[in-house]
PDB file of N, CA and C in Angstrom:
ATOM      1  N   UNK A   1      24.064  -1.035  -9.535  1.00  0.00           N
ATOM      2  CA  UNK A   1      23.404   0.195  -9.137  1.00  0.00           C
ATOM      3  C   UNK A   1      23.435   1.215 -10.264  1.00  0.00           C
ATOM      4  N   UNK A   2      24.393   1.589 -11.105  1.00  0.00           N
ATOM      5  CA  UNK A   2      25.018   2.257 -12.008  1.00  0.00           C
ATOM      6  C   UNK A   2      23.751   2.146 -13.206  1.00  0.00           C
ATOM      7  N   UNK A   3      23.869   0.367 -12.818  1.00  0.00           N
ATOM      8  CA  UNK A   3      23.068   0.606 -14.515  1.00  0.00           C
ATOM      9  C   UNK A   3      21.484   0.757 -14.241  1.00  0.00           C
ATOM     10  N   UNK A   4      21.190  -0.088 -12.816  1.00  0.00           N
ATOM     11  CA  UNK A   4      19.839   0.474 -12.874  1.00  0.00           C
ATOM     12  C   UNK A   4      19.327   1.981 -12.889  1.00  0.00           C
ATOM     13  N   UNK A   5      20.352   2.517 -12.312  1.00  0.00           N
ATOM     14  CA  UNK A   5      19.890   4.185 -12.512  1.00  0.00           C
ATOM     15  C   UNK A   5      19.736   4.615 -14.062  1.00  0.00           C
ATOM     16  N   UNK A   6      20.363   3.818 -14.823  1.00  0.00           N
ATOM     17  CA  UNK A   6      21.208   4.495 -16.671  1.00  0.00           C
ATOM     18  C   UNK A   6      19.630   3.990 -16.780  1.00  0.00           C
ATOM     19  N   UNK A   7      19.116   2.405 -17.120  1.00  0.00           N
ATOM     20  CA  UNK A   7      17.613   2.014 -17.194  1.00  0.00           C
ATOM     21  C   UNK A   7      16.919   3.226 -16.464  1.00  0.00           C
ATOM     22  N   UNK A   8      16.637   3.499 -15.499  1.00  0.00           N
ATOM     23  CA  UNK A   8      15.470   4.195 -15.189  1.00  0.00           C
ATOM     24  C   UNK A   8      15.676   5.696 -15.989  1.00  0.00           C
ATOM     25  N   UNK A   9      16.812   6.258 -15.890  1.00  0.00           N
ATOM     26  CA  UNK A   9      16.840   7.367 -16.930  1.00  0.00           C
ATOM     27  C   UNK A   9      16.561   7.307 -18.596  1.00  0.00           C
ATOM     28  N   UNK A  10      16.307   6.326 -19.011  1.00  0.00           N
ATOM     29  CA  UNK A  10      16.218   5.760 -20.363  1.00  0.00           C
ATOM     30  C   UNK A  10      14.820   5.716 -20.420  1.00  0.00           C
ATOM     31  N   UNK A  11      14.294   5.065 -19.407  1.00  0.00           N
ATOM     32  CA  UNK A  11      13.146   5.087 -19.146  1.00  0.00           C
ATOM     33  C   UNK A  11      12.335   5.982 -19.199  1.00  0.00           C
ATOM     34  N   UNK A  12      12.836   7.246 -18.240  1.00  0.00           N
ATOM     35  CA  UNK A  12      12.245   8.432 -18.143  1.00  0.00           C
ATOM     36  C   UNK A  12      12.469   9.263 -19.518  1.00  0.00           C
ATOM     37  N   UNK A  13      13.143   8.981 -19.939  1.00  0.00           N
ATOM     38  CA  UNK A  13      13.332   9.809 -21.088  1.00  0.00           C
ATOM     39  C   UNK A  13      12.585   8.992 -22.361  1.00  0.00           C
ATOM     40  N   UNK A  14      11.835   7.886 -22.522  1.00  0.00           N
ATOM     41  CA  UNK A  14      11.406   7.721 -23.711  1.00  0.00           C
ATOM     42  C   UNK A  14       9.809   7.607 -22.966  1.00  0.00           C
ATOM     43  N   UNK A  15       9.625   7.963 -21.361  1.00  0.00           N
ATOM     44  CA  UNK A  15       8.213   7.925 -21.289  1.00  0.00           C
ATOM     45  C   UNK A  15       7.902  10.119 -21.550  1.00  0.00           C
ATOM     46  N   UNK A  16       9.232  10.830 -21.193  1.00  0.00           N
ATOM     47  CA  UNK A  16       9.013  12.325 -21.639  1.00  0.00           C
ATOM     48  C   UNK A  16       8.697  12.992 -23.051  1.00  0.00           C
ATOM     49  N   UNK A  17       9.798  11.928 -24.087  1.00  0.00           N
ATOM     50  CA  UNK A  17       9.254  12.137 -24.937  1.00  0.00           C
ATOM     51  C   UNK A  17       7.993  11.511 -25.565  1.00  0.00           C
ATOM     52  N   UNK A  18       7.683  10.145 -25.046  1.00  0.00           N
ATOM     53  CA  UNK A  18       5.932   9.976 -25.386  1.00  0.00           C
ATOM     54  C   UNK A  18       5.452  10.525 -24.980  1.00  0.00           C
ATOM     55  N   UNK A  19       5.542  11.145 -23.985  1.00  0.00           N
ATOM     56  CA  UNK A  19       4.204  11.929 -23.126  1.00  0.00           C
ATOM     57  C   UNK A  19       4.002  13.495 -24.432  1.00  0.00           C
ATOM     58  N   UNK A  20       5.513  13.787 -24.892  1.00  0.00           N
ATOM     59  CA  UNK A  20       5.699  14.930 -25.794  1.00  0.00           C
ATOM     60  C   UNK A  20       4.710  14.709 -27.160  1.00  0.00           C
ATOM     61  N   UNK A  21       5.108  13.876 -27.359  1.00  0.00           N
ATOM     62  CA  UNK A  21       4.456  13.285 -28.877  1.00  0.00           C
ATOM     63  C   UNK A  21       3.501  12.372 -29.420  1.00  0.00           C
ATOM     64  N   UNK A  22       2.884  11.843 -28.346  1.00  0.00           N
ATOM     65  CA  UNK A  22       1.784  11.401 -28.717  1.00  0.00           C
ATOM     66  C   UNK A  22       0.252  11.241 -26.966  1.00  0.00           C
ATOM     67  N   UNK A  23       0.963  11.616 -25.792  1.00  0.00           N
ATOM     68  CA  UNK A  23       0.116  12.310 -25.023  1.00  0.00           C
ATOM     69  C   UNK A  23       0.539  11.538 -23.753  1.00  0.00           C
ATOM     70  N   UNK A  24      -0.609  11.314 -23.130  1.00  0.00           N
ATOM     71  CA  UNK A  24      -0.122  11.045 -21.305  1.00  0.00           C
ATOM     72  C   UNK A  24      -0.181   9.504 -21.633  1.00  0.00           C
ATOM     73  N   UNK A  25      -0.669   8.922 -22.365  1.00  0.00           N
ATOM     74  CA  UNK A  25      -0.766   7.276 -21.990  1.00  0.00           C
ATOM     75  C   UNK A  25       0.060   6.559 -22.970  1.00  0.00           C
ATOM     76  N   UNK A  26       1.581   7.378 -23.111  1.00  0.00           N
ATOM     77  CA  UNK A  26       2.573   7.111 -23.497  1.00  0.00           C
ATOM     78  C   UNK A  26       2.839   6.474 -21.927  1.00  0.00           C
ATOM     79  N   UNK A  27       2.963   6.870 -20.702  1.00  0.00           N
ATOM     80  CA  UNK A  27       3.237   6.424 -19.505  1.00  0.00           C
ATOM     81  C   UNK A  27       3.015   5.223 -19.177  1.00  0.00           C
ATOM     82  N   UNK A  28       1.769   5.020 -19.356  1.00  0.00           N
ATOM     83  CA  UNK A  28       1.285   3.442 -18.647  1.00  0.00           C
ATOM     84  C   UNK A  28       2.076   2.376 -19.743  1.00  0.00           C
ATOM     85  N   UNK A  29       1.741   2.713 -21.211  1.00  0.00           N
ATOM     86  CA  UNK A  29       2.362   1.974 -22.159  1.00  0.00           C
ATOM     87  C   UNK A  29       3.696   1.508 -22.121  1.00  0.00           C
ATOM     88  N   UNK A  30       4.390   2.682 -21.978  1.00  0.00           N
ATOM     89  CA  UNK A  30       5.891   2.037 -21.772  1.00  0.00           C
ATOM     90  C   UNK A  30       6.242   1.837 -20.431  1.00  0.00           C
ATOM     91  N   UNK A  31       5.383   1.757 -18.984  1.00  0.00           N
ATOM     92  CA  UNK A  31       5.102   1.265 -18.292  1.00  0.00           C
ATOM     93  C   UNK A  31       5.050  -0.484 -18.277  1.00  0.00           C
ATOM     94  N   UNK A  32       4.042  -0.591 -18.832  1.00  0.00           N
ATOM     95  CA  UNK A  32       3.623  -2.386 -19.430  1.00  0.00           C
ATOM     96  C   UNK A  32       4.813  -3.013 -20.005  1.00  0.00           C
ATOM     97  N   UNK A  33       5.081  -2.537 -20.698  1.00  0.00           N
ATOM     98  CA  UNK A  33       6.302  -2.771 -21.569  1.00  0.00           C
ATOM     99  C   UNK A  33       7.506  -3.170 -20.884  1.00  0.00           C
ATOM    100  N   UNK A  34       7.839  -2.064 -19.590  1.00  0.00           N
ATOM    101  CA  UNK A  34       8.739  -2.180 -18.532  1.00  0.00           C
ATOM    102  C   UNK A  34       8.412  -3.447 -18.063  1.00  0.00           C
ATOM    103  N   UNK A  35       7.040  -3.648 -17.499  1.00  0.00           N
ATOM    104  CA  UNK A  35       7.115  -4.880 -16.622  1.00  0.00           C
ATOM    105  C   UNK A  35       7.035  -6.061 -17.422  1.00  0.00           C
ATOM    106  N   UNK A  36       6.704  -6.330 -18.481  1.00  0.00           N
ATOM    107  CA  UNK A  36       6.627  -7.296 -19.551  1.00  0.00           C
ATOM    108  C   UNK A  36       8.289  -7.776 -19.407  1.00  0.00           C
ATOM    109  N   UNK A  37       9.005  -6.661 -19.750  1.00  0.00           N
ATOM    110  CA  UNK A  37      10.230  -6.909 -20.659  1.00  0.00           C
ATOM    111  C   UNK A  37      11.927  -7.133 -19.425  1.00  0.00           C
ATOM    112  N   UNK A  38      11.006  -6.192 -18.143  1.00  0.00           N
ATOM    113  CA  UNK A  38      12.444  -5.707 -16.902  1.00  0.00           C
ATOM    114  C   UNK A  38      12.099  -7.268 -16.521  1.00  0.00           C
ATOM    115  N   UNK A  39      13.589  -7.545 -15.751  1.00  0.00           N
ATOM    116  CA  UNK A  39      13.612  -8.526 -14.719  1.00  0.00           C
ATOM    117  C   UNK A  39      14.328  -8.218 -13.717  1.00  0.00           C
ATOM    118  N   UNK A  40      14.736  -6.841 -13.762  1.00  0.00           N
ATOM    119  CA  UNK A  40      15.211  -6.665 -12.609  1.00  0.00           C
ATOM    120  C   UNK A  40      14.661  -6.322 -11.448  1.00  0.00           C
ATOM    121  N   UNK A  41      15.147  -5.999 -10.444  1.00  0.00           N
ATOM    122  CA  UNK A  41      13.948  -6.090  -9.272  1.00  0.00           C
ATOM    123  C   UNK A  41      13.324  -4.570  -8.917  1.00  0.00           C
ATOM    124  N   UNK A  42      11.968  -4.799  -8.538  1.00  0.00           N
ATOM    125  CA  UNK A  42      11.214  -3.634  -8.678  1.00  0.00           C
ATOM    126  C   UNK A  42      10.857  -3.138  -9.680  1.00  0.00           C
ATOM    127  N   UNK A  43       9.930  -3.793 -10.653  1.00  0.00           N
ATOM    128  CA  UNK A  43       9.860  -2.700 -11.555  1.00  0.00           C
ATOM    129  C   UNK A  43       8.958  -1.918 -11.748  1.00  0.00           C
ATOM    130  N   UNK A  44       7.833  -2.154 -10.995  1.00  0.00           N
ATOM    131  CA  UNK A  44       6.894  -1.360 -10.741  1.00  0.00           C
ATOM    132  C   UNK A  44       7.686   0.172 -10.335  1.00  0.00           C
ATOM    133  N   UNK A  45       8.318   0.250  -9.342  1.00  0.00           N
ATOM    134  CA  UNK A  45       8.994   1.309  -8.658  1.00  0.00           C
ATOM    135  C   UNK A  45       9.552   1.557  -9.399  1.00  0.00           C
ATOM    136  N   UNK A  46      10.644   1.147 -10.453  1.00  0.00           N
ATOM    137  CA  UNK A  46      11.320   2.124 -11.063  1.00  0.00           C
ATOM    138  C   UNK A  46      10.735   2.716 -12.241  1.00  0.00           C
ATOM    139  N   UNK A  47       9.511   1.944 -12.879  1.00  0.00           N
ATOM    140  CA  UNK A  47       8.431   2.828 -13.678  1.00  0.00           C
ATOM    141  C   UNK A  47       7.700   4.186 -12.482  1.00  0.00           C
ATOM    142  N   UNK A  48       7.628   3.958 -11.618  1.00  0.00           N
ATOM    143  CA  UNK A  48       7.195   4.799 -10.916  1.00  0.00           C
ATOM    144  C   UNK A  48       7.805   6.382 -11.194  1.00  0.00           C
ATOM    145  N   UNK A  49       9.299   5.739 -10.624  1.00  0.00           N
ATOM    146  CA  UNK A  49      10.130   6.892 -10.695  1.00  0.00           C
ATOM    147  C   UNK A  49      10.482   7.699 -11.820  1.00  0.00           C
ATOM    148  N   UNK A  50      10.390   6.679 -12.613  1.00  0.00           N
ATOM    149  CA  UNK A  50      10.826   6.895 -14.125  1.00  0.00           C
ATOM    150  C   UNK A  50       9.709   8.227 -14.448  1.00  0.00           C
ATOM    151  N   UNK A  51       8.804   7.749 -14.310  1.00  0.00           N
ATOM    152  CA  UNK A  51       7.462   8.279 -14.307  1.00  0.00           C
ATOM    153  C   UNK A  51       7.554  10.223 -14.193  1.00  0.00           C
ATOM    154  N   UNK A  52       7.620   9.704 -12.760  1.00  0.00           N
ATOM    155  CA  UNK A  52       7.899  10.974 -12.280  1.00  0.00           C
ATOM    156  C   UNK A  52       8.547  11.601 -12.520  1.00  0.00           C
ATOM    157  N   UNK A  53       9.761  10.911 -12.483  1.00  0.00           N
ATOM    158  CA  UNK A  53      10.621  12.099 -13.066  1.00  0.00           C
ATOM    159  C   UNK A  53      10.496  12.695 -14.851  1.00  0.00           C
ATOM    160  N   UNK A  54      10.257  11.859 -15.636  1.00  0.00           N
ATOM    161  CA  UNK A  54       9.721  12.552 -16.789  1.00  0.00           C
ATOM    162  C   UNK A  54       8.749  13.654 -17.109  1.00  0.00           C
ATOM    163  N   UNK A  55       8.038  13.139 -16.085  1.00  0.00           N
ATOM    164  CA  UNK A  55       6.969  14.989 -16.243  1.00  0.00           C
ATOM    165  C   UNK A  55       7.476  15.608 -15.186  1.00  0.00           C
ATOM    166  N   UNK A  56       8.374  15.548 -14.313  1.00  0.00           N
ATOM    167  CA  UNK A  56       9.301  16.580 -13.291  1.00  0.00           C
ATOM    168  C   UNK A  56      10.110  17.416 -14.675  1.00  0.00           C
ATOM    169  N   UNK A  57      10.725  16.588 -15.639  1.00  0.00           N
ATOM    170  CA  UNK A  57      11.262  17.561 -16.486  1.00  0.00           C
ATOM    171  C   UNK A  57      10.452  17.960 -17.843  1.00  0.00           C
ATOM    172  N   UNK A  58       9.573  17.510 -18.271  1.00  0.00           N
ATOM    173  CA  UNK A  58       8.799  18.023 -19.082  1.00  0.00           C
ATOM    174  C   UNK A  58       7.813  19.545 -18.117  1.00  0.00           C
ATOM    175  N   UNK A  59       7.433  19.754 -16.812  1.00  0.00           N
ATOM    176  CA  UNK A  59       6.917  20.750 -16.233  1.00  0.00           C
ATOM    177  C   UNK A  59       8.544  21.425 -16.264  1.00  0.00           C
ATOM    178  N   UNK A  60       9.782  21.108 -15.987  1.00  0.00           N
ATOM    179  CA  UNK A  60      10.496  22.130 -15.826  1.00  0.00           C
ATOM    180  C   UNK A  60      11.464  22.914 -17.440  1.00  0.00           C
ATOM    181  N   UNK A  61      10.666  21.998 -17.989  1.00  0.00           N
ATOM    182  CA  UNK A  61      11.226  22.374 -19.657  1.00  0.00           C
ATOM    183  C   UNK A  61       9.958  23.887 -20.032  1.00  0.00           C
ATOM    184  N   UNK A  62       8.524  23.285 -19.722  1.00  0.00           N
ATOM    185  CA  UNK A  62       7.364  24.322 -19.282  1.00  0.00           C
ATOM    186  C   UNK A  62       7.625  25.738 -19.087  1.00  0.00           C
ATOM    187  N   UNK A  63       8.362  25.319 -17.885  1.00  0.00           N
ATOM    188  CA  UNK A  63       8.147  26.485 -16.445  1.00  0.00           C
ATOM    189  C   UNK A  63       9.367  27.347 -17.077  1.00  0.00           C
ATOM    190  N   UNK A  64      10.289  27.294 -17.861  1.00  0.00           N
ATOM    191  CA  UNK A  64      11.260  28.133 -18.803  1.00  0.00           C
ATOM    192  C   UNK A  64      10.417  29.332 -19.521  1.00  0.00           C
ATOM    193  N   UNK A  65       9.330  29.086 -20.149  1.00  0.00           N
ATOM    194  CA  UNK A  65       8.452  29.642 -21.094  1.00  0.00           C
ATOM    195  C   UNK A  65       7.346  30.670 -20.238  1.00  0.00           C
ATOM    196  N   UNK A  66       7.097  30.132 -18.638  1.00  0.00           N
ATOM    197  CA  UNK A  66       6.199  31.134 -18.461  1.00  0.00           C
ATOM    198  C   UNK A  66       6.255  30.926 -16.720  1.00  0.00           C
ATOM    199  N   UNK A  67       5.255  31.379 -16.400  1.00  0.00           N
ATOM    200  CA  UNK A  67       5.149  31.647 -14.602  1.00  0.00           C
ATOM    201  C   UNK A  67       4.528  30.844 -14.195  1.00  0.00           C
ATOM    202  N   UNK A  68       5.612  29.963 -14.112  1.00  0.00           N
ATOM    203  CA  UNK A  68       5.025  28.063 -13.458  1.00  0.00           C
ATOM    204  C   UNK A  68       4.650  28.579 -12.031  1.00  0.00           C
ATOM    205  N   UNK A  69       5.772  28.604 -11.403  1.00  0.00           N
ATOM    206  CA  UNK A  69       5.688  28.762 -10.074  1.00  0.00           C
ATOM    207  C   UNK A  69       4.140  30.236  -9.454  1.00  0.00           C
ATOM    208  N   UNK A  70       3.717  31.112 -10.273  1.00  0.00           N
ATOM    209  CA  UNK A  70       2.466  31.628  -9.630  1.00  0.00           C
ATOM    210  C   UNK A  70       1.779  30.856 -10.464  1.00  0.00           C
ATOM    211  N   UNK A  71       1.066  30.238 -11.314  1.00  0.00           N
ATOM    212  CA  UNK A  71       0.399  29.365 -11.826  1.00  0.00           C
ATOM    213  C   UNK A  71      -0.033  28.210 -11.002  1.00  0.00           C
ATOM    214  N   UNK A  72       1.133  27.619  -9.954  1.00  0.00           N
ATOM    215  CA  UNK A  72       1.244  27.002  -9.443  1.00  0.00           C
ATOM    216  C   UNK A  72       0.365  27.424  -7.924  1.00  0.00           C
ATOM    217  N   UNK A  73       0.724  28.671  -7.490  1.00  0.00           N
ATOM    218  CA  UNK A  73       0.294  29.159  -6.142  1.00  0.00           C
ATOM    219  C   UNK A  73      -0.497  29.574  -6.201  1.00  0.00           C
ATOM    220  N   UNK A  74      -1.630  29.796  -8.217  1.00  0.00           N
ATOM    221  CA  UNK A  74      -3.126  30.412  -7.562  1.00  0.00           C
ATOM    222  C   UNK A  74      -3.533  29.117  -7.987  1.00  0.00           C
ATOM    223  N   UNK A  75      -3.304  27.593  -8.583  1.00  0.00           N
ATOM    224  CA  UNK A  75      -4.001  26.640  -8.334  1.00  0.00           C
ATOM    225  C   UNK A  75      -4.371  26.364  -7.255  1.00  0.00           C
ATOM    226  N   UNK A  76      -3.011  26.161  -6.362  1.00  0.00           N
ATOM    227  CA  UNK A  76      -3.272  25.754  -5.006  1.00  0.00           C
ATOM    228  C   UNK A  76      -3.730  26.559  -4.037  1.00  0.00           C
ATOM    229  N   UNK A  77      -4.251  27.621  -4.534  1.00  0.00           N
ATOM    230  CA  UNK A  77      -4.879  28.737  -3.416  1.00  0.00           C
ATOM    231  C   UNK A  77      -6.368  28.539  -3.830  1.00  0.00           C
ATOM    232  N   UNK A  78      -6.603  27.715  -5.181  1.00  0.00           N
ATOM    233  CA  UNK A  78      -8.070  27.783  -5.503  1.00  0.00           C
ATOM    234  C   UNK A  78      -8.654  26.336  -5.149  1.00  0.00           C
ATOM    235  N   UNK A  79      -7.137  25.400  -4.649  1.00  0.00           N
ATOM    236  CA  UNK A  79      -7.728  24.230  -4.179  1.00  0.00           C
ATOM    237  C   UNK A  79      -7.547  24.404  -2.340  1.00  0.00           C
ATOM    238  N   UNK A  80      -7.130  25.532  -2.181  1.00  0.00           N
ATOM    239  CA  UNK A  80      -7.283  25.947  -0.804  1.00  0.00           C
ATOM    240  C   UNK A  80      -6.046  24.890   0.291  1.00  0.00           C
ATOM    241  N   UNK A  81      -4.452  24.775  -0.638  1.00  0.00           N
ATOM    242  CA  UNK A  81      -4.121  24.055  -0.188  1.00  0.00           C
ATOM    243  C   UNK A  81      -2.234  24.708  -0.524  1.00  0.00           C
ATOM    244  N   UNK A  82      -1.421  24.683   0.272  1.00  0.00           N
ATOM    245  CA  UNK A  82      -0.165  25.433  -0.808  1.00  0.00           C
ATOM    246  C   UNK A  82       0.595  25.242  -1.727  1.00  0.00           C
ATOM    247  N   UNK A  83       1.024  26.381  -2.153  1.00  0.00           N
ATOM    248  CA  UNK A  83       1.727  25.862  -4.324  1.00  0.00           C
ATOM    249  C   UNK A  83       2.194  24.700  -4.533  1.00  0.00           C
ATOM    250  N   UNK A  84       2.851  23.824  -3.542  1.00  0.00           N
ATOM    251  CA  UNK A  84       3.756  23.263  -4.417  1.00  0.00           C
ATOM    252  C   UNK A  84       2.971  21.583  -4.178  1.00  0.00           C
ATOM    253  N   UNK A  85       1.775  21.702  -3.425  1.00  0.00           N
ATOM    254  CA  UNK A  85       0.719  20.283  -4.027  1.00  0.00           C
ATOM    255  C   UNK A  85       0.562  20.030  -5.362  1.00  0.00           C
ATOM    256  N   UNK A  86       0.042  21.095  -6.137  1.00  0.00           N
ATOM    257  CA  UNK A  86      -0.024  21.000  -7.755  1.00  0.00           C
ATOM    258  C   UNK A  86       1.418  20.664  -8.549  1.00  0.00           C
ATOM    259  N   UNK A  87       2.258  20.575  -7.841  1.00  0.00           N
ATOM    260  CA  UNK A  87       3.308  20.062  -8.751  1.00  0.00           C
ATOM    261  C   UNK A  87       3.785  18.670  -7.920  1.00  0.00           C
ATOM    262  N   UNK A  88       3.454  18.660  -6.333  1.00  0.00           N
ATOM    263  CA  UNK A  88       3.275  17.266  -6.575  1.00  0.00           C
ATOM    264  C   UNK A  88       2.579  16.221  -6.808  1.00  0.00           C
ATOM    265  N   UNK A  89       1.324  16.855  -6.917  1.00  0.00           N
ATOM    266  CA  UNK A  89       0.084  15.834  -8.391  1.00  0.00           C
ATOM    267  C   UNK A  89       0.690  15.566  -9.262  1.00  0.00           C
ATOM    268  N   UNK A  90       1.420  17.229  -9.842  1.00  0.00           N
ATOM    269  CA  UNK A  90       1.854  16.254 -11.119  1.00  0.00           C
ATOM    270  C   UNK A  90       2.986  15.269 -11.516  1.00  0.00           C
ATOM    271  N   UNK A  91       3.516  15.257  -9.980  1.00  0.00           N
ATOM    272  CA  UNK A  91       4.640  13.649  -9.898  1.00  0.00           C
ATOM    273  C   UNK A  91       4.136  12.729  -9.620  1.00  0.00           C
ATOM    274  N   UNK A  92       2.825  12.801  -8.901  1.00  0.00           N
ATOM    275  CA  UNK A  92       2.339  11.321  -8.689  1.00  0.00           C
ATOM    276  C   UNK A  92       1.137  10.664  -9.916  1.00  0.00           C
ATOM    277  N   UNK A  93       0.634  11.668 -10.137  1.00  0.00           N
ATOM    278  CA  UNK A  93      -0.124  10.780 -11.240  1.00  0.00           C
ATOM    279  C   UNK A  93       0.996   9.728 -12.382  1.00  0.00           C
ATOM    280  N   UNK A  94       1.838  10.471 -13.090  1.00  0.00           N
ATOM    281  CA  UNK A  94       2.429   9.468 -13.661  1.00  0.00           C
ATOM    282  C   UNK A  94       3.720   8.232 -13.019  1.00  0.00           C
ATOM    283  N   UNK A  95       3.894   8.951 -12.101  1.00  0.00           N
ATOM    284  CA  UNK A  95       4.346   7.761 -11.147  1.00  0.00           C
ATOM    285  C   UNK A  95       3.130   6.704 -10.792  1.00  0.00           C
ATOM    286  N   UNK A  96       1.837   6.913 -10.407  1.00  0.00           N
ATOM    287  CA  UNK A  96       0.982   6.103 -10.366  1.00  0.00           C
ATOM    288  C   UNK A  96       0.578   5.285 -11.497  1.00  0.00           C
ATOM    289  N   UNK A  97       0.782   5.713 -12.911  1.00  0.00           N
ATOM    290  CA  UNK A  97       0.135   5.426 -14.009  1.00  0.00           C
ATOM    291  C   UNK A  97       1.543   4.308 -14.722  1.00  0.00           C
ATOM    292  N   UNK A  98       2.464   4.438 -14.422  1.00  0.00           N
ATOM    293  CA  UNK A  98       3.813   4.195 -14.587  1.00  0.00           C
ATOM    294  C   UNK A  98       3.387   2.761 -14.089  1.00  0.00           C
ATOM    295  N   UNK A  99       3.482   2.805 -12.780  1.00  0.00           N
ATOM    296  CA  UNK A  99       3.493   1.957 -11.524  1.00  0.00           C
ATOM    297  C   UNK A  99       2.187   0.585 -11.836  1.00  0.00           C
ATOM    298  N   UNK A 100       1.407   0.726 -11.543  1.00  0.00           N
ATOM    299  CA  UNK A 100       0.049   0.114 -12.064  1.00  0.00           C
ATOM    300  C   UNK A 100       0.162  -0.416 -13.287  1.00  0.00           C
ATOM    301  N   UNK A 101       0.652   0.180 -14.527  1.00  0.00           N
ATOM    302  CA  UNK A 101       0.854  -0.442 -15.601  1.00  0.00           C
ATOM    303  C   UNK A 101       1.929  -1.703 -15.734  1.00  0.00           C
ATOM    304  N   UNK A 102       3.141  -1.107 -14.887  1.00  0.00           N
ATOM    305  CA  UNK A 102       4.071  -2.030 -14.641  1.00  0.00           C
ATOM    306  C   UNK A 102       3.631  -3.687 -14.205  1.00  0.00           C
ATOM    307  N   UNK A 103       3.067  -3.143 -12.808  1.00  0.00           N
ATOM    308  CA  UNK A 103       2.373  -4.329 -11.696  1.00  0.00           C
ATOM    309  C   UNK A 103       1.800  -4.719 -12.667  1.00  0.00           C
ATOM    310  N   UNK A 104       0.803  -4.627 -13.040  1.00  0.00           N
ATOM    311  CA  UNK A 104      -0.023  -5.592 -14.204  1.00  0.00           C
ATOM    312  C   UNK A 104       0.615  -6.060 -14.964  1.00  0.00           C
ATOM    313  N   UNK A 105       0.828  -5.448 -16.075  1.00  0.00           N
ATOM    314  CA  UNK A 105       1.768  -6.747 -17.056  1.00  0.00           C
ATOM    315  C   UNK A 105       2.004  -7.102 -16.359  1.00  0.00           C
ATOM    316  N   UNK A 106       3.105  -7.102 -15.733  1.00  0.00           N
ATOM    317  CA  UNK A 106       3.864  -8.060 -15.022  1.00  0.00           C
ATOM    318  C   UNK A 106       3.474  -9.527 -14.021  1.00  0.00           C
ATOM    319  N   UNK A 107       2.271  -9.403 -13.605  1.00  0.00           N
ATOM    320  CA  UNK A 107       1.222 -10.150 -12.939  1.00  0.00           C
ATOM    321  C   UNK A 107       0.239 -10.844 -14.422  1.00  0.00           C
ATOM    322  N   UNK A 108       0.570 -10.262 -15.451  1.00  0.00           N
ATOM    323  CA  UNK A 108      -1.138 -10.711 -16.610  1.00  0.00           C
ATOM    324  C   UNK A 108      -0.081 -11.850 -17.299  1.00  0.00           C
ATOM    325  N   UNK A 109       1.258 -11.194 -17.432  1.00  0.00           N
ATOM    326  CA  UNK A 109       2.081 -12.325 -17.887  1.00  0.00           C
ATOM    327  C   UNK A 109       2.668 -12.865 -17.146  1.00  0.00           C
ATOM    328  N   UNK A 110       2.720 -14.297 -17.256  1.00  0.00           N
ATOM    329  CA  UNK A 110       3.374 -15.315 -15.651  1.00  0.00           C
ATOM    330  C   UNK A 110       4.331 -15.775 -16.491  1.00  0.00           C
ATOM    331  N   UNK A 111       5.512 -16.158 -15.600  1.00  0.00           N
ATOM    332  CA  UNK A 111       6.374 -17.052 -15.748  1.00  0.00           C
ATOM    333  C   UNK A 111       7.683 -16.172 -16.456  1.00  0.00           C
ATOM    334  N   UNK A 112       7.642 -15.092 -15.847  1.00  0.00           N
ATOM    335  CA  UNK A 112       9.068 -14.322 -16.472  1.00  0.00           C
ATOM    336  C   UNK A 112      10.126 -14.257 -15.554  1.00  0.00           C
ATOM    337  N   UNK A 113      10.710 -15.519 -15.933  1.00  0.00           N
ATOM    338  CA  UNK A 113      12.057 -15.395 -15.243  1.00  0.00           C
ATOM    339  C   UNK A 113      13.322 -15.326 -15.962  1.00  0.00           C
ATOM    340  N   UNK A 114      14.130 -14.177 -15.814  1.00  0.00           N
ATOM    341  CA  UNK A 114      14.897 -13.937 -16.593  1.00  0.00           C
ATOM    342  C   UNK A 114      14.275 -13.309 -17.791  1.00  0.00           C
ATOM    343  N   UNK A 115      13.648 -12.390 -17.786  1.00  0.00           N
ATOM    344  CA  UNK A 115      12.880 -11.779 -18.078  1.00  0.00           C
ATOM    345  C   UNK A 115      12.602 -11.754 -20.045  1.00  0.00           C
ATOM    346  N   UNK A 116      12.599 -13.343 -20.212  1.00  0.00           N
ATOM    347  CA  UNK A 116      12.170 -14.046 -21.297  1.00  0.00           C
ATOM    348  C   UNK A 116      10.305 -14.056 -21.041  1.00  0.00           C
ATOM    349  N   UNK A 117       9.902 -14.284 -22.533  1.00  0.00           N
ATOM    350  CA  UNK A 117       8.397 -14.491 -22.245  1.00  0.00           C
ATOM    351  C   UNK A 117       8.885 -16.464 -22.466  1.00  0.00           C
ATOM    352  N   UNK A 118       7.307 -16.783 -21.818  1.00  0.00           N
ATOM    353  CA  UNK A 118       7.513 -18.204 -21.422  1.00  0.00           C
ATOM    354  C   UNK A 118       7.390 -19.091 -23.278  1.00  0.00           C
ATOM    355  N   UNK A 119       7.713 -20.155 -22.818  1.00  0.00           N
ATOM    356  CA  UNK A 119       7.395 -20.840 -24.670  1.00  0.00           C
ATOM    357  C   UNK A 119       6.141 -21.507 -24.471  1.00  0.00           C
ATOM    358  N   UNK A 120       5.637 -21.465 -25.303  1.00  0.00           N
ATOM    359  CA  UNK A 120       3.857 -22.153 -25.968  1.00  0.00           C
ATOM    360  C   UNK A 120       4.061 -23.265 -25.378  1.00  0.00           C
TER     361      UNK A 120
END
């Protein structure tokens, strides 16, 4: 349990700083990568989470610098819906983008057990 949490925080932290340094489809990438490379179980889900939680702290590294939270409540007053939808868009898109990337590899490449690629 220990270590899958240490993986998914590792996770989240090298999909925060891609997302930092070279843009959003740092996510799906090291997403793929996850499911290519994890054999542990779920890995779609824990790219998910991973996901999420990386732009949970890249918006709260943000929200230090300026007025997240009304930023937040006239989005969602202009999508006619309350503040805190717009911040959970922005947990699910890369949880979605995370997630999907995972499932695929992981389905495009067969035969990973023990989470070796197969031999020629």
């Amino acid at each position: 349990m220990t270590r899958q949490l240490l993986a998914v925080v590792v996770l989240a932290l090298a999909m925060a700083l891609g997302t930092a340094w070279i843009g959003w489809w740092a996510v799906p990438v090291f997403g793929a990568v996850w499911g290519v490379t994890r054999y542990g179980a779920y890995p779609a889900a824990t790219a998910a989470v991973a996901g999420a939680l990386a732009w949970m702290v890249l918006l709260a590294i943000t929200a230090l610098g300026g007025p997240a939270g009304e930023a937040s409540r006239v989005l969602g007053g202009a999508m006619s819906v309350p503040g805190w939808v717009p911040l959970a868009l922005t947990a699910l898109y890369p949880a979605a983008l995370g997630a999907a990337a995972a499932a695929v590899s992981r389905a495009v490449v067969p035969g990973l057990e023990g989470g070796a690629l197969p031999e020629p």
